[in-house]
N, C-alpha and C. Protein backbone atom coordinates (compact mmCIF):
# COMPACT_ATOMS: atom_id res chain seq x y z
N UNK A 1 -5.89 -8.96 -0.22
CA UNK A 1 -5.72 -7.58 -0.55
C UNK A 1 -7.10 -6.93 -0.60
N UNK A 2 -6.89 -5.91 -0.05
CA UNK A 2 -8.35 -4.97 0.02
C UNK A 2 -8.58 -3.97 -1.12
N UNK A 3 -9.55 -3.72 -1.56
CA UNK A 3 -10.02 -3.08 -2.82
C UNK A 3 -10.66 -1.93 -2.50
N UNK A 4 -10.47 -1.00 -2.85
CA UNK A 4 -11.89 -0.03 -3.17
C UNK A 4 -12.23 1.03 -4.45
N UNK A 5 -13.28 0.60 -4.67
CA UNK A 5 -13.68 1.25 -6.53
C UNK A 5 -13.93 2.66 -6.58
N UNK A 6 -13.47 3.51 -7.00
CA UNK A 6 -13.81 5.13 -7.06
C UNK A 6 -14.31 5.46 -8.12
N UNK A 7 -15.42 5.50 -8.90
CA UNK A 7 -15.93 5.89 -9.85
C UNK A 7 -17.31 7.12 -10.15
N UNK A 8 -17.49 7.68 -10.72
CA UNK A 8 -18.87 8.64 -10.53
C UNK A 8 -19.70 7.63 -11.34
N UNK A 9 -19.33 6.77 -12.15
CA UNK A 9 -20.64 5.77 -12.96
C UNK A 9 -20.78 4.84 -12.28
N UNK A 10 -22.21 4.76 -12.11
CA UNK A 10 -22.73 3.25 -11.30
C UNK A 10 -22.25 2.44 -11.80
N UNK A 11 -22.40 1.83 -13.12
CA UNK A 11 -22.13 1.10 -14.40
C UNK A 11 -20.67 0.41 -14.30
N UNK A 12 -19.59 1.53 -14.58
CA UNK A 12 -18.60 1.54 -14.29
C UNK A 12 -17.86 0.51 -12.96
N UNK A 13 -18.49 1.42 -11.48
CA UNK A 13 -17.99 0.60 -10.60
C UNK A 13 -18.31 -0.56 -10.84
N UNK A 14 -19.70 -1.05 -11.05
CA UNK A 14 -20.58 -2.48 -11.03
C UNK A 14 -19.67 -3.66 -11.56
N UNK A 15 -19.14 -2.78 -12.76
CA UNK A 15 -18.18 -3.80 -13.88
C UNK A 15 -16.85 -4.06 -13.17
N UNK A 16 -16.24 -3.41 -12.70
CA UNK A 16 -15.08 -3.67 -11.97
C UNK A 16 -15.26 -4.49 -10.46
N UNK A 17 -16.41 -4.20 -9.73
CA UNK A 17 -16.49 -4.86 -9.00
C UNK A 17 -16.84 -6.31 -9.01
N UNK A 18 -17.44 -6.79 -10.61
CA UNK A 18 -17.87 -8.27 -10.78
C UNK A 18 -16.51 -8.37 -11.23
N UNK A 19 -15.88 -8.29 -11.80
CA UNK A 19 -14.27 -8.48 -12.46
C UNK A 19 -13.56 -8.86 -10.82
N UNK A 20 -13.45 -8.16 -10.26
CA UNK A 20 -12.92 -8.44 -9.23
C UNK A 20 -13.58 -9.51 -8.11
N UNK A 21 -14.46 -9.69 -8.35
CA UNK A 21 -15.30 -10.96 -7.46
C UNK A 21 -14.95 -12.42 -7.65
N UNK A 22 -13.99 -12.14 -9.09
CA UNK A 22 -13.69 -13.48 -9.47
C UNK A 22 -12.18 -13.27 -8.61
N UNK A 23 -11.77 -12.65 -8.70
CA UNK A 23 -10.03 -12.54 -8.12
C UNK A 23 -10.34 -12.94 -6.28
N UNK A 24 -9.91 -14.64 -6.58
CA UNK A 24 -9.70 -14.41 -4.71
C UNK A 24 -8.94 -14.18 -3.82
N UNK A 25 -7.80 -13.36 -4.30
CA UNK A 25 -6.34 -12.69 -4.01
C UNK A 25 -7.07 -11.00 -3.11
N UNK A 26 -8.31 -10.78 -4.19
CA UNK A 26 -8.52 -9.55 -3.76
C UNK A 26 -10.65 -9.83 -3.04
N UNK A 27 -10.38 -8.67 -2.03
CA UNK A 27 -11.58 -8.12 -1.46
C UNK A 27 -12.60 -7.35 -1.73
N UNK A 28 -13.62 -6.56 -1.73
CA UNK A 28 -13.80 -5.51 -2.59
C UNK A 28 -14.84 -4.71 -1.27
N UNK A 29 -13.15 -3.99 -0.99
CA UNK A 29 -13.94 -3.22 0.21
C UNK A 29 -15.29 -2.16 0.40
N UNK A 30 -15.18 -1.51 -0.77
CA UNK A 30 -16.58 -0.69 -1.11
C UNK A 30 -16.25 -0.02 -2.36
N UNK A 31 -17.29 1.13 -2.68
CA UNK A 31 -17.62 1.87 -3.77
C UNK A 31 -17.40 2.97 -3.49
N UNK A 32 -17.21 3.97 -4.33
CA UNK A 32 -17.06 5.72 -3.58
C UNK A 32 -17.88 6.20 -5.16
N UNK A 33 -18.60 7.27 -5.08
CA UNK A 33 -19.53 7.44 -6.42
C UNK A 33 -18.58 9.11 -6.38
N UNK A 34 -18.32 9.52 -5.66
CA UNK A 34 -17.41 11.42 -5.96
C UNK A 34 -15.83 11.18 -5.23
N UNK A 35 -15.50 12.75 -5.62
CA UNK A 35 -14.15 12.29 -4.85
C UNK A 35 -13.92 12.38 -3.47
N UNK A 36 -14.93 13.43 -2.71
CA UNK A 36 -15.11 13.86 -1.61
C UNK A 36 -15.19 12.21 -0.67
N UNK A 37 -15.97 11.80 -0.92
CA UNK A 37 -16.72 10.47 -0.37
C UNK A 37 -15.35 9.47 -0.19
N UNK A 38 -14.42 9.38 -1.33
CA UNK A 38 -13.41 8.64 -1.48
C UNK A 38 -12.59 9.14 -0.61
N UNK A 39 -12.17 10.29 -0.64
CA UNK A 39 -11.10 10.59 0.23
C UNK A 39 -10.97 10.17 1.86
N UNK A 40 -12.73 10.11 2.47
CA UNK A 40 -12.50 9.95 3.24
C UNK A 40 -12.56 8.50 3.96
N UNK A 41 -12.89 7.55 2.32
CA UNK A 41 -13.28 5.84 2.52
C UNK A 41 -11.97 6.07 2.45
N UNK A 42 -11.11 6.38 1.70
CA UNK A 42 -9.76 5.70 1.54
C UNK A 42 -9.23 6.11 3.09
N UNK A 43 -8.70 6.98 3.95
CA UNK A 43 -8.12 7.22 5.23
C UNK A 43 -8.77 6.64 6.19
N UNK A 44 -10.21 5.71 6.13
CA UNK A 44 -10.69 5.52 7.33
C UNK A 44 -10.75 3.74 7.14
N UNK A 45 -10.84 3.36 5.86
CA UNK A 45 -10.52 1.79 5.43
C UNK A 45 -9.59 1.47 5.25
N UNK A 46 -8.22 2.26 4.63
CA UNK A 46 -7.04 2.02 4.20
C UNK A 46 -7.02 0.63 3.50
N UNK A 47 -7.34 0.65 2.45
CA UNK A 47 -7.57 -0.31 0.86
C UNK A 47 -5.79 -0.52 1.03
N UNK A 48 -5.59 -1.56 0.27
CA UNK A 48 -4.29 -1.80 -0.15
C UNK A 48 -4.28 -1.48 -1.95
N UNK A 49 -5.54 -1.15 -2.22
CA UNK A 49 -5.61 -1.61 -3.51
C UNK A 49 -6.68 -0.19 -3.95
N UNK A 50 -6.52 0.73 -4.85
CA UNK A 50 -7.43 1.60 -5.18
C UNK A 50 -7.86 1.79 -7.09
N UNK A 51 -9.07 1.49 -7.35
CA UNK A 51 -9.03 2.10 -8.75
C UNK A 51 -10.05 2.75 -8.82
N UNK A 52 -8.81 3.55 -9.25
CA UNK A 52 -9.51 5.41 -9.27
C UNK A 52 -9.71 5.87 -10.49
N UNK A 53 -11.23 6.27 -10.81
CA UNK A 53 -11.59 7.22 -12.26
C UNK A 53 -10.99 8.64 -12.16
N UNK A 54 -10.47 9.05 -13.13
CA UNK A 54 -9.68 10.81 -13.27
C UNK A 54 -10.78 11.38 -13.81
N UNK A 55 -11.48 11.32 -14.01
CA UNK A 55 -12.72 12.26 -14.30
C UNK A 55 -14.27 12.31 -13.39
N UNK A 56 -14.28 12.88 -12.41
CA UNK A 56 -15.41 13.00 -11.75
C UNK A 56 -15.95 13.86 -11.66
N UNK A 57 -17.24 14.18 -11.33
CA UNK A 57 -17.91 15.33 -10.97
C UNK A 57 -17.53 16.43 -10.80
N UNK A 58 -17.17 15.87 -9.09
CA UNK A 58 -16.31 17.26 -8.26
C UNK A 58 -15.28 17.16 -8.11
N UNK A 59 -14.02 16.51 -8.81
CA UNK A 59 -12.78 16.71 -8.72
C UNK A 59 -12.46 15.71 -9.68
N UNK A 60 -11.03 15.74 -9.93
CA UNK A 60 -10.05 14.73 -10.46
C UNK A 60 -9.29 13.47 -9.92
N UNK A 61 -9.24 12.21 -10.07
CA UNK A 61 -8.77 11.53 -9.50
C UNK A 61 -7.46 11.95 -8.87
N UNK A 62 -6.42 13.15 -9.36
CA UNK A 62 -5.11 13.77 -9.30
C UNK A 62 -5.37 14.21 -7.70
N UNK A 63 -6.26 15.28 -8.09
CA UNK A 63 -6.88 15.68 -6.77
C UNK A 63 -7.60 14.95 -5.36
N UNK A 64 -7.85 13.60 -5.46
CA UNK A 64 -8.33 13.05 -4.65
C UNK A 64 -7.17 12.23 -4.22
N UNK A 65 -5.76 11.81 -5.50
CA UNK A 65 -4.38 11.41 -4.44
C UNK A 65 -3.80 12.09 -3.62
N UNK A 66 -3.61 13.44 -3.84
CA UNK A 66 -3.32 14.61 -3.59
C UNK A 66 -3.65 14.52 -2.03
N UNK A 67 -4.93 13.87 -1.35
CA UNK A 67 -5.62 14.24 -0.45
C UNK A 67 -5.56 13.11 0.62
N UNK A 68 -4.86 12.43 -0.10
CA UNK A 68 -4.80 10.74 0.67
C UNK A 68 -3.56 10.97 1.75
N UNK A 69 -4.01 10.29 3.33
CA UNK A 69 -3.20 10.63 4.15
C UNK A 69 -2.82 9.14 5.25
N UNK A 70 -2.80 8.17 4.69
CA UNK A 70 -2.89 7.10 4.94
C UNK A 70 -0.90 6.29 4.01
N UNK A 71 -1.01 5.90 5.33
CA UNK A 71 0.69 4.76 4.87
C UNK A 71 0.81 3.65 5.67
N UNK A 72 1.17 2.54 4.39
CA UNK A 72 1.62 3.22 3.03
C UNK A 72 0.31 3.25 2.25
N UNK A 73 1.04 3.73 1.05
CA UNK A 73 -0.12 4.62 0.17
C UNK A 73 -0.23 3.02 -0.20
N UNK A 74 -1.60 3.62 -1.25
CA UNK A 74 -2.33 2.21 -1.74
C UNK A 74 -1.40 2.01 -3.09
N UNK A 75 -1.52 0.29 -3.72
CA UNK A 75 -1.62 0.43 -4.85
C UNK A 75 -2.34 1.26 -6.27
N UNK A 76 -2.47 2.12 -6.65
CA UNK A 76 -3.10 2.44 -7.46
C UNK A 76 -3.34 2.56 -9.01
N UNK A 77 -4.54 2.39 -9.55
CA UNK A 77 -4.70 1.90 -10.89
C UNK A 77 -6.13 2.80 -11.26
N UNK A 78 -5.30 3.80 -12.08
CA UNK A 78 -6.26 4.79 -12.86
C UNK A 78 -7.38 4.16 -14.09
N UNK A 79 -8.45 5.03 -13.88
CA UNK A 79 -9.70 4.33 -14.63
C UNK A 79 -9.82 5.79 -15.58
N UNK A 80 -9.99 5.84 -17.04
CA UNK A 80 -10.49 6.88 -17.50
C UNK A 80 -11.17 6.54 -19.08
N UNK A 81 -11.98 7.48 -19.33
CA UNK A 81 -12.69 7.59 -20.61
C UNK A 81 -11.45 7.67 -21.56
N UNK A 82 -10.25 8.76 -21.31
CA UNK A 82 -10.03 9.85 -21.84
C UNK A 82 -8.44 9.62 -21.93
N UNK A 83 -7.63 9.77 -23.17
CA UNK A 83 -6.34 9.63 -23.09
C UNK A 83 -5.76 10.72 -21.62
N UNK A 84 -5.00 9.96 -20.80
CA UNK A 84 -4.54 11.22 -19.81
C UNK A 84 -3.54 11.43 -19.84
N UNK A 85 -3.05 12.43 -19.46
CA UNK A 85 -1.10 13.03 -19.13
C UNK A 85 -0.60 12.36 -18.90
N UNK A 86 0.09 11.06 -19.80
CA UNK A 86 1.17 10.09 -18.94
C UNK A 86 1.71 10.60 -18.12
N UNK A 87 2.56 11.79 -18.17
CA UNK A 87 3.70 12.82 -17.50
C UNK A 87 3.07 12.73 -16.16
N UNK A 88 1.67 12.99 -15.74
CA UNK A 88 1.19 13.11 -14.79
C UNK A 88 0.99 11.81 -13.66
N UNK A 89 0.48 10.70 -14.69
CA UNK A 89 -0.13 9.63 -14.26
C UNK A 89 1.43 9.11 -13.59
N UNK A 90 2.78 9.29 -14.39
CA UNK A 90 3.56 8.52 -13.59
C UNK A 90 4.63 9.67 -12.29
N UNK A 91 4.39 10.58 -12.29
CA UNK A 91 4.17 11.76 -10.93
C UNK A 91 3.67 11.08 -9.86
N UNK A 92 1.92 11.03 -10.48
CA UNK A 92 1.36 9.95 -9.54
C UNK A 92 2.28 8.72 -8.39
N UNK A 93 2.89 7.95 -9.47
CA UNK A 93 3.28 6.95 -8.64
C UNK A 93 2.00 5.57 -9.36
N UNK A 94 1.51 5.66 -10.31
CA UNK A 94 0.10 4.67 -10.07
C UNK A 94 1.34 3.08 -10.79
N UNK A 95 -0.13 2.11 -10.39
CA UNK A 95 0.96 0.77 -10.88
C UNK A 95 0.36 0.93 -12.13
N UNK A 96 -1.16 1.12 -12.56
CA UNK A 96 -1.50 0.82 -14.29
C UNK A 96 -2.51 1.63 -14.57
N UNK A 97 -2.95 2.03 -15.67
CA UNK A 97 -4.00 2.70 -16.47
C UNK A 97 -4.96 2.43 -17.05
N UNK A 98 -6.06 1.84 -16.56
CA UNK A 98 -7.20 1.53 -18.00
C UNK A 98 -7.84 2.73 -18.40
N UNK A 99 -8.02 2.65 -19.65
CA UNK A 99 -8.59 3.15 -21.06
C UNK A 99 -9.79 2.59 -21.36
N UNK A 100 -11.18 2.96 -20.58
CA UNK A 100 -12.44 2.63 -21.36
C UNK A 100 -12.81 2.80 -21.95
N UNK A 101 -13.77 1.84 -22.63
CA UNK A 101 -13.97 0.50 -22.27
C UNK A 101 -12.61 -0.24 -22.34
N UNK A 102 -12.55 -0.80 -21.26
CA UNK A 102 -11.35 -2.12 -21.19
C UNK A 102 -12.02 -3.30 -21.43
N UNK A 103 -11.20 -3.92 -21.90
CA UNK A 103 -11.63 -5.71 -22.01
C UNK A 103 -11.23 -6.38 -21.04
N UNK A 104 -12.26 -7.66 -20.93
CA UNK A 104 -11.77 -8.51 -19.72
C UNK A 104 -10.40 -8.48 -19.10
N UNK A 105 -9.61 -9.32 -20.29
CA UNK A 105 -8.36 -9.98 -20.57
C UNK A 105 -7.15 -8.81 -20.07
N UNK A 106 -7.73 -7.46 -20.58
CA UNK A 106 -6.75 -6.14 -20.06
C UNK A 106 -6.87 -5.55 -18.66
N UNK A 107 -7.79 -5.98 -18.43
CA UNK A 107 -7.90 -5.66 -16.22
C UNK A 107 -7.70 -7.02 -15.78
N UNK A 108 -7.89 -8.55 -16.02
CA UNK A 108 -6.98 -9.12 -15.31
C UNK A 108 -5.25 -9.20 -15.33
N UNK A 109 -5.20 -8.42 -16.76
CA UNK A 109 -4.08 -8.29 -16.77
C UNK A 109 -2.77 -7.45 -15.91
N UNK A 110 -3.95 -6.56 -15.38
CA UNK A 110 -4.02 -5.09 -14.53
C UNK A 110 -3.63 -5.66 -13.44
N UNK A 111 -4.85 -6.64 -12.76
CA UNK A 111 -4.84 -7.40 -11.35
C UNK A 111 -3.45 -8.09 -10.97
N UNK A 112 -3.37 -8.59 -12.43
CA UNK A 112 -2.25 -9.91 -12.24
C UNK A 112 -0.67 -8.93 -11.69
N UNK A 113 -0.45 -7.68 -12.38
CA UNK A 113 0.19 -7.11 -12.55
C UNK A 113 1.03 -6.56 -10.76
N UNK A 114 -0.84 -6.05 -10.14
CA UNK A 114 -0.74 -5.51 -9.14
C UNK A 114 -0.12 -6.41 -7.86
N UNK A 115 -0.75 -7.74 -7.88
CA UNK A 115 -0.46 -9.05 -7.40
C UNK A 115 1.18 -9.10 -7.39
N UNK A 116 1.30 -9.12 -8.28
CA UNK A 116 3.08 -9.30 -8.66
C UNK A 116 3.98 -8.30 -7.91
N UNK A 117 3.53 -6.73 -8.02
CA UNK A 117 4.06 -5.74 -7.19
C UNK A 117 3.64 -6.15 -5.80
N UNK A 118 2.83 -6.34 -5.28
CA UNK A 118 2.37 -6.17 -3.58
C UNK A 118 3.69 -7.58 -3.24
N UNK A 119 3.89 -9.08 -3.87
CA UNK A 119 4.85 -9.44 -3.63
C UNK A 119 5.99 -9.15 -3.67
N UNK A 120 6.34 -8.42 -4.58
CA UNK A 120 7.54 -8.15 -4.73
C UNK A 120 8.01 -7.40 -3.75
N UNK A 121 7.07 -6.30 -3.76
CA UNK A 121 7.61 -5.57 -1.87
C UNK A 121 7.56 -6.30 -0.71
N UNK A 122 6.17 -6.99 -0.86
CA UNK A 122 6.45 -8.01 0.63
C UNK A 122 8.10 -8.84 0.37
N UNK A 123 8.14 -9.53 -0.21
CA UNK A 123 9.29 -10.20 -0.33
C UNK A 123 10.74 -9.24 -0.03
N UNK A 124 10.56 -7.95 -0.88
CA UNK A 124 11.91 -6.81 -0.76
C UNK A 124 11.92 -6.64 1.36
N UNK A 125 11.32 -6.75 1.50
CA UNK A 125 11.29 -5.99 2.77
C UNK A 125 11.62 -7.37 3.84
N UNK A 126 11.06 -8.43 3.38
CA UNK A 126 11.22 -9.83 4.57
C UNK A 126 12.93 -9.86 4.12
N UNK A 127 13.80 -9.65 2.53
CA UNK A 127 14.93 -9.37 2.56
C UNK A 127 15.49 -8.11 3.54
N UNK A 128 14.83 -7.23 3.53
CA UNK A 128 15.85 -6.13 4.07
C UNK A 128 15.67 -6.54 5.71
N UNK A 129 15.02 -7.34 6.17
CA UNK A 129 14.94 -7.32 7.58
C UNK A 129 16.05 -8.69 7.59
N UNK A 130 16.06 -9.84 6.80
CA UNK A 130 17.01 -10.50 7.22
C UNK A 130 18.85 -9.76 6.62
N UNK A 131 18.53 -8.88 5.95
CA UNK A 131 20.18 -8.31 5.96
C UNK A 131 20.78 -7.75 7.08
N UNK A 132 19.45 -7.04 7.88
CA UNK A 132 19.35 -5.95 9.05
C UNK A 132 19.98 -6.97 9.81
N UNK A 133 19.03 -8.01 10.14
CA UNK A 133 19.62 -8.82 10.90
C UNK A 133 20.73 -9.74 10.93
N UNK A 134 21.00 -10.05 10.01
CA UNK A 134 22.73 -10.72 9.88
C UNK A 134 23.86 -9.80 10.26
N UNK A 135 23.68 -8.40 9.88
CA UNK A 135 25.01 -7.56 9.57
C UNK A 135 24.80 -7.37 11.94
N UNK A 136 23.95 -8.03 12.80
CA UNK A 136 24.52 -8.23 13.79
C UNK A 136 24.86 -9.14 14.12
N UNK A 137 25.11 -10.42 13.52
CA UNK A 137 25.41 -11.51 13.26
C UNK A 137 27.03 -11.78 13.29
N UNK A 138 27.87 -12.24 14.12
CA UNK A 138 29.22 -12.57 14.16
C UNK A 138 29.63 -13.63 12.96
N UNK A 139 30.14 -13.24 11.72
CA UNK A 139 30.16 -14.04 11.30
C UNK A 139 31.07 -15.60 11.09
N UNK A 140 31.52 -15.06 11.80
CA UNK A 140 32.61 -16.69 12.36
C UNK A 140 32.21 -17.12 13.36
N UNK A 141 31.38 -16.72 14.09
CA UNK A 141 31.20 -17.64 15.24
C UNK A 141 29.69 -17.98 15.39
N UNK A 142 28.71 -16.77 14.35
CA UNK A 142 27.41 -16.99 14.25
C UNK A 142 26.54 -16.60 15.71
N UNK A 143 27.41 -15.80 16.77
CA UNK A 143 26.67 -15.33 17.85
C UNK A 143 26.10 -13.77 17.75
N UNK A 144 25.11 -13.72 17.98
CA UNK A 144 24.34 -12.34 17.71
C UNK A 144 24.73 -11.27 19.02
N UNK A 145 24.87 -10.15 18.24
CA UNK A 145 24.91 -8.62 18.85
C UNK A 145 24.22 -8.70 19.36
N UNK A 146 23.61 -7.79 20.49
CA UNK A 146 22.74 -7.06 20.88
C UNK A 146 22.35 -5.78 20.06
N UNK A 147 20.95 -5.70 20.28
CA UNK A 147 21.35 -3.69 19.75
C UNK A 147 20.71 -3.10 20.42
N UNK A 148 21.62 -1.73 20.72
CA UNK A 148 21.08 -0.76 21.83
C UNK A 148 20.31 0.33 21.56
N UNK A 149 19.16 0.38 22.26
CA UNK A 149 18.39 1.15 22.08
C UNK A 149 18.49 2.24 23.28
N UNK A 150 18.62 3.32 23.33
CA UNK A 150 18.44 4.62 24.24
C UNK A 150 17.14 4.74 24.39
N UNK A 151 16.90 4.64 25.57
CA UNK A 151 15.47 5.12 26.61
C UNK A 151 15.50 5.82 27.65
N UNK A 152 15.25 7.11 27.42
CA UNK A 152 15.86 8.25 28.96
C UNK A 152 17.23 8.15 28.36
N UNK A 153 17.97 8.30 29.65
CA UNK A 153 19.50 7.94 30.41
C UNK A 153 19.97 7.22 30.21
N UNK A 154 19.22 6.04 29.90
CA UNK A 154 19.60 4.61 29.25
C UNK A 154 19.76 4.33 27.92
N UNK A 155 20.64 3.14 28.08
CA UNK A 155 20.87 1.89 26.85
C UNK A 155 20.42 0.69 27.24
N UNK A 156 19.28 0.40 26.72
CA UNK A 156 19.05 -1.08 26.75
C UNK A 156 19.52 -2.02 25.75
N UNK A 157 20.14 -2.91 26.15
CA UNK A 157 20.34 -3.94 24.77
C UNK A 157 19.01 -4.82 24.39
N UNK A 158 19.05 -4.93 22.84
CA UNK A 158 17.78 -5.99 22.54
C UNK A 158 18.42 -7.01 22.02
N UNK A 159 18.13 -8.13 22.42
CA UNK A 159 18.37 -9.01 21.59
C UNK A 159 17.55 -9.23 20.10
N UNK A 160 18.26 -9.18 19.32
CA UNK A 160 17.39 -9.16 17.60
C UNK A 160 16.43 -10.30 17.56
N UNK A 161 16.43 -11.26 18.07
CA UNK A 161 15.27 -12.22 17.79
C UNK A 161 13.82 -12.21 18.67
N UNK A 162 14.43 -11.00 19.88
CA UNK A 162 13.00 -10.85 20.93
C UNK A 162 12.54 -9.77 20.08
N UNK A 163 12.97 -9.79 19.32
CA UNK A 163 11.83 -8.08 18.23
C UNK A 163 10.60 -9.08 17.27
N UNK A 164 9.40 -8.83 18.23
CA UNK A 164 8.67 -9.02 17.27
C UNK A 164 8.22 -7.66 15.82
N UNK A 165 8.42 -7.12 15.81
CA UNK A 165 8.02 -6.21 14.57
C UNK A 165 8.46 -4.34 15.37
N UNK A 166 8.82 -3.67 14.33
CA UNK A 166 9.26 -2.33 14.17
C UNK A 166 8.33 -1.48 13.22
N UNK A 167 7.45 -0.62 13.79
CA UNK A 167 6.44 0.20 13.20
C UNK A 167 7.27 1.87 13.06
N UNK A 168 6.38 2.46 12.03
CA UNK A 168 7.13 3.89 12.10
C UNK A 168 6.04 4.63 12.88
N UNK A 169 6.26 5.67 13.44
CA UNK A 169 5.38 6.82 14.27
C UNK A 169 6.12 7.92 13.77
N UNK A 170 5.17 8.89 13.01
CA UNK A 170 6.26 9.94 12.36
C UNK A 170 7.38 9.88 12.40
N UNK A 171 8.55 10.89 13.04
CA UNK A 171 10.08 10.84 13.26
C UNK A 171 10.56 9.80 13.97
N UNK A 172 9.21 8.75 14.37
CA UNK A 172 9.96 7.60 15.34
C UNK A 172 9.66 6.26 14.95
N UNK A 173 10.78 5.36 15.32
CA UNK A 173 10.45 4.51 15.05
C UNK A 173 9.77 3.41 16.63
N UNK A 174 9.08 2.64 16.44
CA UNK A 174 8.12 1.92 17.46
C UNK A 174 9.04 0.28 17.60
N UNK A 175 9.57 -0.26 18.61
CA UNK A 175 10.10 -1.32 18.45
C UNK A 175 9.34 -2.40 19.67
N UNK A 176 8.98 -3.39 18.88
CA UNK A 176 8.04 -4.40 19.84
C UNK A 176 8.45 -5.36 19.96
N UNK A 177 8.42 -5.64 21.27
CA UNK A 177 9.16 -7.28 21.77
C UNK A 177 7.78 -7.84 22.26
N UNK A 178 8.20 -9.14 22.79
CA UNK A 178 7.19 -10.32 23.94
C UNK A 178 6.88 -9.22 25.12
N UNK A 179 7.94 -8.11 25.70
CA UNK A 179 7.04 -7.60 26.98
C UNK A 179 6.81 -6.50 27.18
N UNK A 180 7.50 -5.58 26.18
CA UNK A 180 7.87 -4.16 26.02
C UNK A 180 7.62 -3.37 24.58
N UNK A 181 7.43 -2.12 24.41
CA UNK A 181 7.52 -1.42 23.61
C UNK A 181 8.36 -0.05 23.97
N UNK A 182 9.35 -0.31 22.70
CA UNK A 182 10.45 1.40 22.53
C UNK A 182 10.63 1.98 21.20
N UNK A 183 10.81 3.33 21.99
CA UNK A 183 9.95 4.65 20.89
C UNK A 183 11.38 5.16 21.05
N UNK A 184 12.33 4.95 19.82
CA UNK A 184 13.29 5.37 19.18
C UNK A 184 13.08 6.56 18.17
């Protein structure tokens, strides 16, 4: 998992980034010192993993999610001095909150936390692709559908096991086999 630290304190990042040097689950893709700087590490690195300070210079951490244009969005885990707007923080979408100074024991607790979510979706999703794929599944006889995809004028049938992977493209979806690609 890829990391990146958003903080305006040197100090700050420094500490999170040795905290995280011990985690070999995670990376620690870079530093961002404003929000400007972040916005545009986060869309051009795409972190899986972001912890973001709500109090900066030139903006608010609120304001620098606000600005993120990258999917899927990152994990995220708010950093602040300062009691903040729960109401807000879970708007956000974030997975956790530290309250500095944090203690060791309460950001690996953070990590451990985040770890647990990134599986849990990987895992939700390797489920939803084998449901996808059974419900073409004959189930008494165990011989697979085809599924048809429209291209032009056409219907091509796919067989479900020549799909190596299905990407989204805005309103479309991207379907990839061994020799072909179709834009559904």
């Amino acid at each position: 998992m890829k990391a990146l630290i958003i903080d305006d304190e040197a100090l700050a990042r420094k500490r999170v980034i040795n905290l995280l040097n011990k985690v070999p689950e995670v990376e620690v893709l870079g530093e961002c010192s404003s929000g400007k700087t972040a916005i545009k590490e986060i869309n051009s690195l795409k972190p899986d993993l972001i912890f973001l300070d709500l109090e900066m210079k030139d903006m608010d951490g609120f304001n620098v999610l606000e600005k993120i244009k990258i999917s899927p969005r990152p994990v995220i885990v708010l950093l602040t001095a300062h009691n903040p707007d729960a109401s807000k923080a879970f708007e956000a979408n974030v997975c956790d909150l530290l309250l500095k100074p944090f203690k060791d024991e309460r950001f690996y607790k953070t990590v451990s936390k985040v770890l647990n979510t990134i599986l849990r979706e990987e895992l939700d999703i390797d489920g939803k692709i084998q449901s996808r794929l059974g419900f073409y599944t004959n189930r008494s006889t165990g011989t697979i559908f085809k599924i048809p995809v429209k291209q032009g004028n056409k219907t091509i049938l796919l067989e479900p096991q020549d799909i190596l992977y299905v990407t989204s493209s805005g309103c479309y979806a991207e379907i990839y086999t061994h020799n072909n690609k179709y834009l559904l």
